[in-house]
Protein backbone atom coordinates (compact mmCIF):
# COMPACT_ATOMS: atom_id res chain seq x y z
CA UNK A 1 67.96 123.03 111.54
CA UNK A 2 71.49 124.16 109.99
CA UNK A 3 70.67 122.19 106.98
CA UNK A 4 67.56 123.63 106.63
CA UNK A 5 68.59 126.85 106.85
CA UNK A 6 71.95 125.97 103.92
CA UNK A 7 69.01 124.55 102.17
CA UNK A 8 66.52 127.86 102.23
CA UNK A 9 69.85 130.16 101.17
CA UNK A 10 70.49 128.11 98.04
CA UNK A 11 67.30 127.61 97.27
CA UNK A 12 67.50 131.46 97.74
CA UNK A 13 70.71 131.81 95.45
CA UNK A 14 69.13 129.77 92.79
CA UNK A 15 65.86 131.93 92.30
CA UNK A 16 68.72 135.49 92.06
CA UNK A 17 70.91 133.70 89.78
CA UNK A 18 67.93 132.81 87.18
CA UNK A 19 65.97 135.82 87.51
CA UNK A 20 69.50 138.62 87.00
CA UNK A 21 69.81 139.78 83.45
CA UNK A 22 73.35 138.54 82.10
CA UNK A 23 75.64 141.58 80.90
CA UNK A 24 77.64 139.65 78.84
CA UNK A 25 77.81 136.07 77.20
CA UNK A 26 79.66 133.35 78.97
CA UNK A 27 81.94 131.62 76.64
CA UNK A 28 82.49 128.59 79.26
CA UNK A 29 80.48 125.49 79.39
CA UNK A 30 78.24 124.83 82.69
CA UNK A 31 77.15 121.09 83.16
CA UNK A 32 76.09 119.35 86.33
CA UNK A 33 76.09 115.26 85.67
CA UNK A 34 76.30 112.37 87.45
CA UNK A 35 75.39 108.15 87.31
CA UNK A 36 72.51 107.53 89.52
CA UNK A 37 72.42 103.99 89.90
CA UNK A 38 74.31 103.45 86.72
CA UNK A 39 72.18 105.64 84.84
CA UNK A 40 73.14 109.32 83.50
CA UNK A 41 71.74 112.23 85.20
CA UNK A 42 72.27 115.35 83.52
CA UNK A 43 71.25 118.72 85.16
CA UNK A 44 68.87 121.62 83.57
CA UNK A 45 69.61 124.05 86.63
CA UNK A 46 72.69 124.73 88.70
CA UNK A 47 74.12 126.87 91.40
CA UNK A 48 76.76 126.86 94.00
CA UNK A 49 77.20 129.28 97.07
CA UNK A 50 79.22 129.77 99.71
CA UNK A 51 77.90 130.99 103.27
CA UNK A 52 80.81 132.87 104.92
CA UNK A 53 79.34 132.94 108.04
CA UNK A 54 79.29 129.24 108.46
CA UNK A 55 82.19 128.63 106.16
CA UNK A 56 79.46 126.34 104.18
CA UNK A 57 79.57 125.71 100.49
CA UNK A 58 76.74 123.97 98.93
CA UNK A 59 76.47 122.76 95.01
CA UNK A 60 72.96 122.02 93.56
CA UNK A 61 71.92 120.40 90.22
CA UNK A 62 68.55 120.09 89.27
CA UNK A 63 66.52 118.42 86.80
CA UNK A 64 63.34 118.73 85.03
CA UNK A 65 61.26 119.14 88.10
CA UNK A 66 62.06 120.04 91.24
CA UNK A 67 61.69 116.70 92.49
CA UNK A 68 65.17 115.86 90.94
CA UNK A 69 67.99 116.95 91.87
CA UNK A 70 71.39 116.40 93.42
CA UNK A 71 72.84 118.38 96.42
CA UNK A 72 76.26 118.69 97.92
CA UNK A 73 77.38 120.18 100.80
CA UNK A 74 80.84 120.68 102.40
CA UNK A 75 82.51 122.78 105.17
CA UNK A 76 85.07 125.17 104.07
CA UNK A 77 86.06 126.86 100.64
CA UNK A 78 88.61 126.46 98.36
CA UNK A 79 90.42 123.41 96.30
CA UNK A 80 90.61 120.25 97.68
CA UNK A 81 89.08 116.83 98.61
CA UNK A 82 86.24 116.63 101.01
CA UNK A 83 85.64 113.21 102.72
CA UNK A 84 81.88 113.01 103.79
CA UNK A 85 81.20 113.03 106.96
CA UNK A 86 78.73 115.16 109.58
CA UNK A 87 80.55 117.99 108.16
CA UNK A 88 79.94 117.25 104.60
CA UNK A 89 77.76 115.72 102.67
CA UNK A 90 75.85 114.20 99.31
CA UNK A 91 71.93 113.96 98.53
CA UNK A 92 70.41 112.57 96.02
CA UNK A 93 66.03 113.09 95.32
CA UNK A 94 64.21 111.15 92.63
CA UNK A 95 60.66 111.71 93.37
CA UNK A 96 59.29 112.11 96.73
CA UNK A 97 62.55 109.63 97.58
CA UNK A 98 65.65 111.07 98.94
CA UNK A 99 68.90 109.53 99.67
CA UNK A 100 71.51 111.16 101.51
CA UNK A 101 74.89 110.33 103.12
CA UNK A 102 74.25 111.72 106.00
CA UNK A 103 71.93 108.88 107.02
CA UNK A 104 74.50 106.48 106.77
CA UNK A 105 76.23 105.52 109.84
CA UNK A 106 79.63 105.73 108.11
CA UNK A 107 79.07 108.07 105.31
CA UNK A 108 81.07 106.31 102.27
CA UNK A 109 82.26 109.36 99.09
CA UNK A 110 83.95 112.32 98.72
CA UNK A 111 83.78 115.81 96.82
CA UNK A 112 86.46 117.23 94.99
CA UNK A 113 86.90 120.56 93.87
CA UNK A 114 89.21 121.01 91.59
CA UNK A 115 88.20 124.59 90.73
CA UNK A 116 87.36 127.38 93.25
CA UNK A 117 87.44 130.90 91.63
CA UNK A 118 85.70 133.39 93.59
CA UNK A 119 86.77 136.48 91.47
CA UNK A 120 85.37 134.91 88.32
CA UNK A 121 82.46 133.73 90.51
CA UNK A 122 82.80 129.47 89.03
CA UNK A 123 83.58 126.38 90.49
CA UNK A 124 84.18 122.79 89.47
CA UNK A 125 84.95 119.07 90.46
CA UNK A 126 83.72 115.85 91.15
CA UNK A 127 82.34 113.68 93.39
CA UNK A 128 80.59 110.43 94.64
CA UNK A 129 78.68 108.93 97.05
CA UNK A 130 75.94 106.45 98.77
CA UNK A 131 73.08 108.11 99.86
CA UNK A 132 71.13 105.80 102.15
CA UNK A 133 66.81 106.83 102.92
CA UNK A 134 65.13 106.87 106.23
CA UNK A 135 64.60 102.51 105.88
CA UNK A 136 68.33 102.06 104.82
CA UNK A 137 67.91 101.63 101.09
CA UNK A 138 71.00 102.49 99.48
CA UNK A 139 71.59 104.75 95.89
CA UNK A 140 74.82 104.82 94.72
CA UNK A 141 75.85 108.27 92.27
CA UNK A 142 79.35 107.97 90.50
CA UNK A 143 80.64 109.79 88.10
CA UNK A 144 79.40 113.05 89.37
CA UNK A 145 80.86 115.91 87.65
CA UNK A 146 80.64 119.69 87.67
CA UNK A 147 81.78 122.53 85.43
CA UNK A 148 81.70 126.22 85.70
CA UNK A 149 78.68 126.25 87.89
CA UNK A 150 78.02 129.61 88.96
CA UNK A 151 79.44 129.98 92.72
CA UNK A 152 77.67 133.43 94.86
CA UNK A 153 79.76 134.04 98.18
CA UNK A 154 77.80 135.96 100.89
């Protein structure tokens, strides 16, 4: 249920930060990319928030159609490296298939953010993972990297 509720608020985030009128031009690059089973992912839409109540931040990339994206979740804020675990996690969707670590019996990847900037409202890193479906099929995503991605804190 928590996950479904982190999932409705950045789905939430993501609708405000495309619809707001920009007052000014950003002069930094955003990207959102990643290998998904050796082959380059690059994201069209991205967003990042951070749910103070939970002390939850969650990272999404998406792709041409809703159907693809990449989602990252961990517990806390700041810099730093986050091991997956219950606590934190990686997803992966191509289609109507999604892959996530938190399936795995010992989730295997990490996120790490290497930029945190609350003031200037961005945040950046990397990460990588296994994301394993429902019948144990495993997707692997290396490489992942993100770069100024827009970060709302509520």
């Amino acid at each position: 249920m928590k996950k479904l509720i982190s999932g409705t608020i950045l789905a939430s985030l993501l609708v405000i930060s495309f619809s707001c009128k920009k007052d000014s031009v950003e002069t930094t690059a955003t990207s959102f990319s990643a290998k998904v089973e050796g082959t380059l992912w690059t994201a069209t839409n991205m967003a990042a928030g951070h749910e103070s109540l939970n002390n939850v931040t969650q990272i999404m990339g998406m792709g041409a159609t809703a159907a693809e994206q990449v989602y990252l979740e961990f517990k806390g804020s700041g810099t730093g490296t986050y091991k997956l675990n219950v606590d934190n996690l990686g997803m992966v969707s191509i289609g109507t298939y999604s892959f996530t670590s938190f399936m795995s019996a010992v989730p295997v990847g990490e996120i790490v953010i290497t930029k945190y900037d609350e003031g200037n409202k961005k945040i950046s890193g990397t990460f990588h993972f296994q994301g394993e479906d429902i019948d144990g099929f495993v997707y692997n995503v290396t490489e992942g990297k993100f770069d100024n991605v827009t970060l709302v804190v509520q």
